[in-house]
N, C-alpha and C. Protein backbone atom coordinates (compact mmCIF):
# COMPACT_ATOMS: atom_id res chain seq x y z
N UNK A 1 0.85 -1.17 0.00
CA UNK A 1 0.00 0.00 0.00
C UNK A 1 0.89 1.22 0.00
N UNK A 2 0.39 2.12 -1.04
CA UNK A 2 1.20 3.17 -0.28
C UNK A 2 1.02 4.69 0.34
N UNK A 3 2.07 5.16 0.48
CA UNK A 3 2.48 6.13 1.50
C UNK A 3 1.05 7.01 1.70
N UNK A 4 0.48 7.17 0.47
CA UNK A 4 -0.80 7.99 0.32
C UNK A 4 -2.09 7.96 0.69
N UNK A 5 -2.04 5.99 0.57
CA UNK A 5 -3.31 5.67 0.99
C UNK A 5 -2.87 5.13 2.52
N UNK A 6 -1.97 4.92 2.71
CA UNK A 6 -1.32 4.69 4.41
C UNK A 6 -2.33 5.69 4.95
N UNK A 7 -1.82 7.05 4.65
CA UNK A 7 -2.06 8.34 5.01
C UNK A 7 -3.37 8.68 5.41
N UNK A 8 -4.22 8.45 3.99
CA UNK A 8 -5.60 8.86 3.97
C UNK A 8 -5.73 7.59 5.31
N UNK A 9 -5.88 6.27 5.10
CA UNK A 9 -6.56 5.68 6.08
C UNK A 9 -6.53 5.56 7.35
N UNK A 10 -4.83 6.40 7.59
CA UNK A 10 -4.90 6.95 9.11
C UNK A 10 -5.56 7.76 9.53
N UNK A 11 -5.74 8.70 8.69
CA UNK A 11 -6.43 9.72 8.56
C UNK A 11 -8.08 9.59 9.13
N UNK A 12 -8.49 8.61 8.62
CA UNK A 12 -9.85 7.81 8.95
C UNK A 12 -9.59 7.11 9.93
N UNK A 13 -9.26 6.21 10.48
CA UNK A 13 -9.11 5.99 11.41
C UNK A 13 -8.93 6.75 12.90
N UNK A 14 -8.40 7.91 12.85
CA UNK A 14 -8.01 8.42 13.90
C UNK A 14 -9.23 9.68 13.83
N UNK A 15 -9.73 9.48 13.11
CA UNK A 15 -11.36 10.73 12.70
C UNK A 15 -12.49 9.58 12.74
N UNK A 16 -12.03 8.46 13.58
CA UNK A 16 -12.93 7.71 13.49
C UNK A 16 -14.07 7.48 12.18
N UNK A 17 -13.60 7.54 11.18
CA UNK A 17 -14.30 7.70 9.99
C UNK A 17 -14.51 6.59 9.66
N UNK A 18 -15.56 5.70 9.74
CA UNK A 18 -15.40 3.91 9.27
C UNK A 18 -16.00 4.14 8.18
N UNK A 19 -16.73 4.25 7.02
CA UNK A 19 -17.30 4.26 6.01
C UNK A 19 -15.79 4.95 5.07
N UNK A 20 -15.26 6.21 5.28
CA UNK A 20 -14.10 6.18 4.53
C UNK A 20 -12.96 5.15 4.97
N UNK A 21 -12.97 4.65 6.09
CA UNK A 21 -11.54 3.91 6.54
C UNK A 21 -12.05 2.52 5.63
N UNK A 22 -13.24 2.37 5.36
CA UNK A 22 -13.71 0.85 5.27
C UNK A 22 -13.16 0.97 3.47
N UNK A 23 -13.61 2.12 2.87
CA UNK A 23 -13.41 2.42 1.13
C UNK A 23 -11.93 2.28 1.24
N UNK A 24 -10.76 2.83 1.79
CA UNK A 24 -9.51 2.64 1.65
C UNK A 24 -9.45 0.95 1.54
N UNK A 25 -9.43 0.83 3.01
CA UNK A 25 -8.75 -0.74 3.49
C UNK A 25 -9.60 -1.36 2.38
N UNK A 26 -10.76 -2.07 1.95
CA UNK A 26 -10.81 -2.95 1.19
C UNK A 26 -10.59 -2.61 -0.37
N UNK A 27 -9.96 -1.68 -0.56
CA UNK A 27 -9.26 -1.44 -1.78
C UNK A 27 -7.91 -2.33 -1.81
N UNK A 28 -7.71 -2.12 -0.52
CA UNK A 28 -5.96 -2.04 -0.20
C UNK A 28 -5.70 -3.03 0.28
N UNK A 29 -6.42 -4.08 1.05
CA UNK A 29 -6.48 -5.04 2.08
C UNK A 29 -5.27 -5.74 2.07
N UNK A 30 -5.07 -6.56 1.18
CA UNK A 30 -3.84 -7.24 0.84
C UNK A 30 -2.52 -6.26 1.00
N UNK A 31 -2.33 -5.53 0.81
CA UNK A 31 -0.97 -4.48 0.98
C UNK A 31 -1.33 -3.86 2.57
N UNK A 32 -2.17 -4.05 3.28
CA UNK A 32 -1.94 -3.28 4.53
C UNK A 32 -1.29 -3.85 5.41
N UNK A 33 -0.69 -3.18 6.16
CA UNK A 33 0.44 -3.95 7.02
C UNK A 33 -0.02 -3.22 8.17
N UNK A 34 -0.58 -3.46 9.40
CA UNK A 34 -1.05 -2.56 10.40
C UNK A 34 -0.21 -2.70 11.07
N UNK A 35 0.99 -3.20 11.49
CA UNK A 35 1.77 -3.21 12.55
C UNK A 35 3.20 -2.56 12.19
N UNK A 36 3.49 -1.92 10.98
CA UNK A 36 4.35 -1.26 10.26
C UNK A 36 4.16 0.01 10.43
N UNK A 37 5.21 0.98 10.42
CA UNK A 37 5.30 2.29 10.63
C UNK A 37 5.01 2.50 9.23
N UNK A 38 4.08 3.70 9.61
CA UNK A 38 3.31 4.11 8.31
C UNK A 38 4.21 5.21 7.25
N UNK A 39 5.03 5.63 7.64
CA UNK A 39 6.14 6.23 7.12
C UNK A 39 7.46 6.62 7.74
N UNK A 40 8.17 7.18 7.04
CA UNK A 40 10.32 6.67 7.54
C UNK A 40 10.50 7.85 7.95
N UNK A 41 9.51 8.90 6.79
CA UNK A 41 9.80 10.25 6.72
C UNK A 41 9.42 11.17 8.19
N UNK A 42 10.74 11.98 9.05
CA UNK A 42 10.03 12.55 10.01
C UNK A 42 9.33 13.78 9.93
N UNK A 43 9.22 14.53 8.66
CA UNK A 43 8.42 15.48 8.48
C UNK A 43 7.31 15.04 8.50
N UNK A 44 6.46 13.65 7.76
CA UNK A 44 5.22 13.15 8.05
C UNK A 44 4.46 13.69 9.62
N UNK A 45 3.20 13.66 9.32
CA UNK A 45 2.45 13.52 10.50
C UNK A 45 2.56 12.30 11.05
N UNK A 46 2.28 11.14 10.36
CA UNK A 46 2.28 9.37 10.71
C UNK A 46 3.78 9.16 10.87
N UNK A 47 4.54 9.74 11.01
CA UNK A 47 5.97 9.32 11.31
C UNK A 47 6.01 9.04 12.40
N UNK A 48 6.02 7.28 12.75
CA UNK A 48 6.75 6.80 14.10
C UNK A 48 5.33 6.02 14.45
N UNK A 49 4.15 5.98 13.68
CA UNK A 49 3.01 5.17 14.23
C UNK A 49 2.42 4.01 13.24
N UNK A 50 1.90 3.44 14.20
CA UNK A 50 0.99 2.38 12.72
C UNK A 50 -0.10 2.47 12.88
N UNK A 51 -0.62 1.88 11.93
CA UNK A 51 -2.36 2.19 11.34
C UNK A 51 -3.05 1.23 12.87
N UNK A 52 -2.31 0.67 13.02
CA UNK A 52 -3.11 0.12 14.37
C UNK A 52 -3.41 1.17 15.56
N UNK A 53 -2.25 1.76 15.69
CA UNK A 53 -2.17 2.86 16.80
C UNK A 53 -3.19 3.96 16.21
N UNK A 54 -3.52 4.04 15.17
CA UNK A 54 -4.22 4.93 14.65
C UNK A 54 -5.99 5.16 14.84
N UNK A 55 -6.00 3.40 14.85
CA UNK A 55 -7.28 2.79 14.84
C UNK A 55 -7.47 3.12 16.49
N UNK A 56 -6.69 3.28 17.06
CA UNK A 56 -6.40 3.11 18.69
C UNK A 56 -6.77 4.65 18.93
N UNK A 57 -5.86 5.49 18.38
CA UNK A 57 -6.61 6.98 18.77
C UNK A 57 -7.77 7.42 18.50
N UNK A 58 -8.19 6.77 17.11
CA UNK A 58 -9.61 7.43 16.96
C UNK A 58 -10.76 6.56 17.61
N UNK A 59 -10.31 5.74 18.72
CA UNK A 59 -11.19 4.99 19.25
C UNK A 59 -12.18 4.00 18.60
N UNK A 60 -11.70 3.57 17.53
CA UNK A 60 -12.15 2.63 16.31
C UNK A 60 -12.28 1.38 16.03
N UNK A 61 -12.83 0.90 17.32
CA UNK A 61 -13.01 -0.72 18.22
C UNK A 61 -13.18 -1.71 16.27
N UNK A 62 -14.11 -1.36 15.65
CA UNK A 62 -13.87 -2.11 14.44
C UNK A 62 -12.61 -2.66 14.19
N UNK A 63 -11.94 -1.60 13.16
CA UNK A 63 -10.88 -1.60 12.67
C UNK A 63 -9.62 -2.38 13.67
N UNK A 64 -9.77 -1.82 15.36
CA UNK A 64 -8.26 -2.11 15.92
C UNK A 64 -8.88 -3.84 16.05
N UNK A 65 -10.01 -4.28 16.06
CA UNK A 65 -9.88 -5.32 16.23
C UNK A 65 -9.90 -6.01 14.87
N UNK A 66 -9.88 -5.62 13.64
CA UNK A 66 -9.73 -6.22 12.33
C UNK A 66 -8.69 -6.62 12.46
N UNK A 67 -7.40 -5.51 12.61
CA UNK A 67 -6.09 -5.44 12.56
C UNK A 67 -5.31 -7.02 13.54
N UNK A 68 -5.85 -6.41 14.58
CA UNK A 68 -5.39 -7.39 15.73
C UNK A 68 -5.64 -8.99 15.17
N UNK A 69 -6.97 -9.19 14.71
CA UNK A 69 -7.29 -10.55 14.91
C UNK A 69 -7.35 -10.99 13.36
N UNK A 70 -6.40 -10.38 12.39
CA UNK A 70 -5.79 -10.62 11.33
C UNK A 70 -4.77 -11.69 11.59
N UNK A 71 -3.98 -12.33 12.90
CA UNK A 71 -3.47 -12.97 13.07
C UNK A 71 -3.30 -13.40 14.57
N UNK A 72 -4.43 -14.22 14.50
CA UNK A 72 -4.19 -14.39 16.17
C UNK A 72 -3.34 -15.24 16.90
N UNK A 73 -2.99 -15.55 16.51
CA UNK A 73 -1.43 -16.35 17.32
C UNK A 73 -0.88 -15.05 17.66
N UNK A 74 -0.53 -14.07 17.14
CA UNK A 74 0.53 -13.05 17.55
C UNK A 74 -0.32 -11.32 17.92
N UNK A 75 -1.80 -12.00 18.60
CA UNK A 75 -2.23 -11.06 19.27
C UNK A 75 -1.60 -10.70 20.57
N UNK A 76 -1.11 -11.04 21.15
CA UNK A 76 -0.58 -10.75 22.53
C UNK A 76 0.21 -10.06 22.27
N UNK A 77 1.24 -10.56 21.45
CA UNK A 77 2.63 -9.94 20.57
C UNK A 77 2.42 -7.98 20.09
N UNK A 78 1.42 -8.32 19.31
CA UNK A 78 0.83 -6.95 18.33
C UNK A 78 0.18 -6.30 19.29
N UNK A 79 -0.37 -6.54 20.33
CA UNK A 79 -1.48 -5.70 21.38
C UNK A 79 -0.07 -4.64 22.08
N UNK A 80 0.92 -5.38 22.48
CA UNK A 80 1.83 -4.85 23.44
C UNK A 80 2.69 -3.50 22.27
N UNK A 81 3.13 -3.74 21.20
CA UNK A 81 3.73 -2.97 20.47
C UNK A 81 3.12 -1.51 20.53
N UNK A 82 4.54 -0.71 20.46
CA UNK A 82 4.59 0.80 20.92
C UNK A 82 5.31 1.59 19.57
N UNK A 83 4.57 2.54 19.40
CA UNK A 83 5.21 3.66 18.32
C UNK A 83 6.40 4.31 18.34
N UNK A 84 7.22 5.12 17.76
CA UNK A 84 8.40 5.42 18.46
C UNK A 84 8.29 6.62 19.82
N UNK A 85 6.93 7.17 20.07
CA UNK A 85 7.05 7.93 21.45
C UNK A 85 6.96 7.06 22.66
N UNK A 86 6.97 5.53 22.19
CA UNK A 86 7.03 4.43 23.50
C UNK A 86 5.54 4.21 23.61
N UNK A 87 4.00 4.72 23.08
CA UNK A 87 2.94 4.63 23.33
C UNK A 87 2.24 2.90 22.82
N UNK A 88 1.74 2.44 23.83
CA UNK A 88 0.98 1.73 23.49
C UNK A 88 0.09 1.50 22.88
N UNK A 89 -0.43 0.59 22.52
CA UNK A 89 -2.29 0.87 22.10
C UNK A 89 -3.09 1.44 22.83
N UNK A 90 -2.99 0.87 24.13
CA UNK A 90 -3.49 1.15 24.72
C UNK A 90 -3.56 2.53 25.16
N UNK A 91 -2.43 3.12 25.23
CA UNK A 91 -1.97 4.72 25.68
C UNK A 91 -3.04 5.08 24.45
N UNK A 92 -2.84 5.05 23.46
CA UNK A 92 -3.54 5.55 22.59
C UNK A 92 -5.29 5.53 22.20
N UNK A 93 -5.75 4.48 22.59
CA UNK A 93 -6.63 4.07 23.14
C UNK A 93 -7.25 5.21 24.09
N UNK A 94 -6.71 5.00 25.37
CA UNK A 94 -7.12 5.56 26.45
C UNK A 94 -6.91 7.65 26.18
N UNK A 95 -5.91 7.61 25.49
CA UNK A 95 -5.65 9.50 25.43
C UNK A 95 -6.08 9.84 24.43
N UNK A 96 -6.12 8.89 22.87
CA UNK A 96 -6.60 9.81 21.56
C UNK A 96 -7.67 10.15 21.36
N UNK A 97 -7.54 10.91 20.37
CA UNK A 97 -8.85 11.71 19.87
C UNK A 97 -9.46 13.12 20.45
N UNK A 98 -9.78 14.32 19.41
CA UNK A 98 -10.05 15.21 19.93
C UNK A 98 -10.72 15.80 20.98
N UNK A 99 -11.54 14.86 21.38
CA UNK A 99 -12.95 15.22 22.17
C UNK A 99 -12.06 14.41 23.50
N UNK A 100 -13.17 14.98 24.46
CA UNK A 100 -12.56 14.61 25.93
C UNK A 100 -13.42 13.43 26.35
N UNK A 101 -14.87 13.01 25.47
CA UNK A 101 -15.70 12.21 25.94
C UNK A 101 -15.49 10.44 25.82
N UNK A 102 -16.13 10.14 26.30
CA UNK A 102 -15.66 8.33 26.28
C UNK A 102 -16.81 7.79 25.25
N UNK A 103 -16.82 7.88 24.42
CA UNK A 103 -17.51 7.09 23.69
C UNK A 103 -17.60 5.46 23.98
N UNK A 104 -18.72 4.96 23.78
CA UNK A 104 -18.32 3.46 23.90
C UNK A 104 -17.91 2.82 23.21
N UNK A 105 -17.40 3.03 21.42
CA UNK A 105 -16.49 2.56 20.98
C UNK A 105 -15.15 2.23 21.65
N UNK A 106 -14.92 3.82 22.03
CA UNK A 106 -13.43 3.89 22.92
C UNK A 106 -13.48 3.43 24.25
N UNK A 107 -14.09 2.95 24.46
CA UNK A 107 -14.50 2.08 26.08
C UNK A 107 -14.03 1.15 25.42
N UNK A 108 -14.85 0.08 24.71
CA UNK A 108 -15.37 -1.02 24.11
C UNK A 108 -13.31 -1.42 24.21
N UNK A 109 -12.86 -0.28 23.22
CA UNK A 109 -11.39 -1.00 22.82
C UNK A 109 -10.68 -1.03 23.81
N UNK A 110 -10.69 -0.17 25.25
CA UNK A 110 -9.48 -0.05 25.55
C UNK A 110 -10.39 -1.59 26.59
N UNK A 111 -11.63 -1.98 26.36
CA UNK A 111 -11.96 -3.16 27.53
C UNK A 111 -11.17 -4.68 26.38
N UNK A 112 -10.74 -4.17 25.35
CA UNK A 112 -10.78 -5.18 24.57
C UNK A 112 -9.11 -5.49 24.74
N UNK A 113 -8.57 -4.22 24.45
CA UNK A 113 -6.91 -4.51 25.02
C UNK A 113 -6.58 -4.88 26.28
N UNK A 114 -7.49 -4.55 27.23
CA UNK A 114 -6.95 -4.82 28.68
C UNK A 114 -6.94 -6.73 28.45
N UNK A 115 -8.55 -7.13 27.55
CA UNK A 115 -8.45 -8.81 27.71
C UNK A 115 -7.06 -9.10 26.88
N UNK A 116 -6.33 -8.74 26.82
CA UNK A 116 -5.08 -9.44 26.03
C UNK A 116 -3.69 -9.42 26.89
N UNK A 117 -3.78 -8.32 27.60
CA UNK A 117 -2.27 -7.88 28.45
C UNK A 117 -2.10 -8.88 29.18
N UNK A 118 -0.73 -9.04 29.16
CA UNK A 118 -0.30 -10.49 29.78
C UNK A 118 -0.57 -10.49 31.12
N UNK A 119 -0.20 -9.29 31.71
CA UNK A 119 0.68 -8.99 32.88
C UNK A 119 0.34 -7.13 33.34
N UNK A 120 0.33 -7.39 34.86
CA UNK A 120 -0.06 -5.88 35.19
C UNK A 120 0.72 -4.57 34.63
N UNK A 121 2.03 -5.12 34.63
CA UNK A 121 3.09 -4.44 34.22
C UNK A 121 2.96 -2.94 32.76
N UNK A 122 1.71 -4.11 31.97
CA UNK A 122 1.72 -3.85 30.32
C UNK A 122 1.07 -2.58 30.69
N UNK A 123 -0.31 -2.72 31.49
CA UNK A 123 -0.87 -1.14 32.09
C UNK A 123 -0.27 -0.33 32.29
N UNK A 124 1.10 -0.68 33.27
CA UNK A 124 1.77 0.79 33.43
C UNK A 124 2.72 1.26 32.84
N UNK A 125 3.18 0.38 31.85
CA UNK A 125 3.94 1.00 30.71
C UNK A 125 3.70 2.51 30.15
N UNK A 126 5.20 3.24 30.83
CA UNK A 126 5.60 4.41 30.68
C UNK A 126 5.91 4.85 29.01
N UNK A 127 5.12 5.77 28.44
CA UNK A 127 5.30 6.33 27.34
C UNK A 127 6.41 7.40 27.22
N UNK A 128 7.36 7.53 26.30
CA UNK A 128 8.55 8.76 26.33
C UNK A 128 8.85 9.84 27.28
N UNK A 129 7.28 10.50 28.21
CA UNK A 129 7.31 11.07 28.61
C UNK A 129 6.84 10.80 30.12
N UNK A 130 7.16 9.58 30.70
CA UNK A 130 7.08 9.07 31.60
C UNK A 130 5.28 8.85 31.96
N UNK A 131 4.65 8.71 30.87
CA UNK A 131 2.95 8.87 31.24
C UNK A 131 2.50 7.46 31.18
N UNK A 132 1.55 6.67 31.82
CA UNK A 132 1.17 6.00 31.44
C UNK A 132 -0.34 5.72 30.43
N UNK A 133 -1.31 4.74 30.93
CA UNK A 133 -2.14 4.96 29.88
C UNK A 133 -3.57 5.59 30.95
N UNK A 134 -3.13 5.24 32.41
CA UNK A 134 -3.83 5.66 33.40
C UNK A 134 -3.74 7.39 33.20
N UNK A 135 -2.41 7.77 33.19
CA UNK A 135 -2.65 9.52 33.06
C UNK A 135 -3.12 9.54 31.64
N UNK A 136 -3.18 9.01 30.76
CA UNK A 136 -3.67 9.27 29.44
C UNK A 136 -5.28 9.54 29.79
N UNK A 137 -5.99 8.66 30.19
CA UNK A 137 -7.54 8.78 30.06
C UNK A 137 -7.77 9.85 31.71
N UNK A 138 -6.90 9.92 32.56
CA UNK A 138 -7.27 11.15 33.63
C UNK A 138 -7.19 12.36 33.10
N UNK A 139 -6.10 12.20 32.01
CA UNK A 139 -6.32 13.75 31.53
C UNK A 139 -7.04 14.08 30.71
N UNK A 140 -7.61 13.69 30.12
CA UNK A 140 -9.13 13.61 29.32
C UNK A 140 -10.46 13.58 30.10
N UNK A 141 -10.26 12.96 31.25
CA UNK A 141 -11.55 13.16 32.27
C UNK A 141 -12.03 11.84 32.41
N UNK A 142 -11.71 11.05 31.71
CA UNK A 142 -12.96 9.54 31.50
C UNK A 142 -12.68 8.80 32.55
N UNK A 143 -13.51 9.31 33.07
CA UNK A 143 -13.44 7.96 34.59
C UNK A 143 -13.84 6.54 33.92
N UNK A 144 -15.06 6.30 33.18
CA UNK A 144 -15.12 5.18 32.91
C UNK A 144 -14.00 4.47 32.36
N UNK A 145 -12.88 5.03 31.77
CA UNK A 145 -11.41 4.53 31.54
C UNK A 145 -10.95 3.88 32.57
N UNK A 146 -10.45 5.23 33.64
CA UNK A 146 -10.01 5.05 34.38
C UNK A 146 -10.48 3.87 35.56
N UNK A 147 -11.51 3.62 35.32
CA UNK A 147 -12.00 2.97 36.66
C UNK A 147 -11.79 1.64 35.79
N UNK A 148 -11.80 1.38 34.56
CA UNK A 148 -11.41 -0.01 34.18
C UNK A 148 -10.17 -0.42 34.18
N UNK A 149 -9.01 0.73 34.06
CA UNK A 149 -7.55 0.80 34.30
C UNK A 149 -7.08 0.22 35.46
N UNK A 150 -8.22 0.61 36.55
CA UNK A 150 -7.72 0.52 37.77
C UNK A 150 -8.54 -1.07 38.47
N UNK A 151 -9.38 -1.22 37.74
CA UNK A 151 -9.81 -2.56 37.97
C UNK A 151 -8.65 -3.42 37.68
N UNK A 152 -8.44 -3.80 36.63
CA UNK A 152 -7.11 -4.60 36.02
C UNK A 152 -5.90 -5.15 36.90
């Protein structure tokens, strides 16, 4: 796939756009690589993330679980993987997207990543800036995040 339609479908994804994310990907299906950095280039916006993490910010329970269970033997594997700011899915999950509200899509995913984490540890995995995914959804406000963070 390339760099363009990478682009656009992050693009959708993270605008939670499923009707355009859905026209990309099954154009593209075969060439998508969701666990690949979507570009090398650091002037890019998508520089340093993948279309998974993408699916993860725009709170896009569809898509992150297309991606994921595209190969499930190496869901555990792909759930834990971090962008180059160290962010999880989950970080991303729990902090992306413009709005401060919890949608239940974005519930739905981050209840869907927690069923995969091996280990308590994966929760508190520190992002570049020493944050986890717990300050990710406090600083947005979503208790319903948070109170599932803290269940775990």
């Amino acid at each position: 796939m390339g760099n363009r339609s990478s682009s656009k479908l992050a693009r959708a994804l993270v605008d939670n756009d499923v009707q355009s994310a859905e026209k990309i990907y099954f154009v593209n299906e075969k060439a998508i690589k969701p666990f690949e950095f979507i570009t090398k280039n650091k002037n890019d916006t998508w520089y340093g993330t993948t279309l998974t993490h993408c699916a993860a910010l725009g709170g896009n329970e569809r898509f992150l679980k297309l991606f994921l269970e595209k190969d499930t033997s190496q869901i555990r594997t792909n759930i834990e993987k971090c962008n180059l700011a160290k962010e999880s899915i989950l970080h991303c999950a729990c902090g992306g997207g413009i709005e401060n509200a919890e949608s239940n899509s974005r519930i739905s995913c981050v209840v869907y990543i927690l069923k995969f984490l091996e280990q308590r540890k994966n929760v508190n995995l520190q992002d570049q800036s020493g944050r986890t995914a717990l300050h990710h959804a406090a600083r947005r406000g979503r208790a319903k995040i948070v109170n599932k963070l803290i269940e775990t």
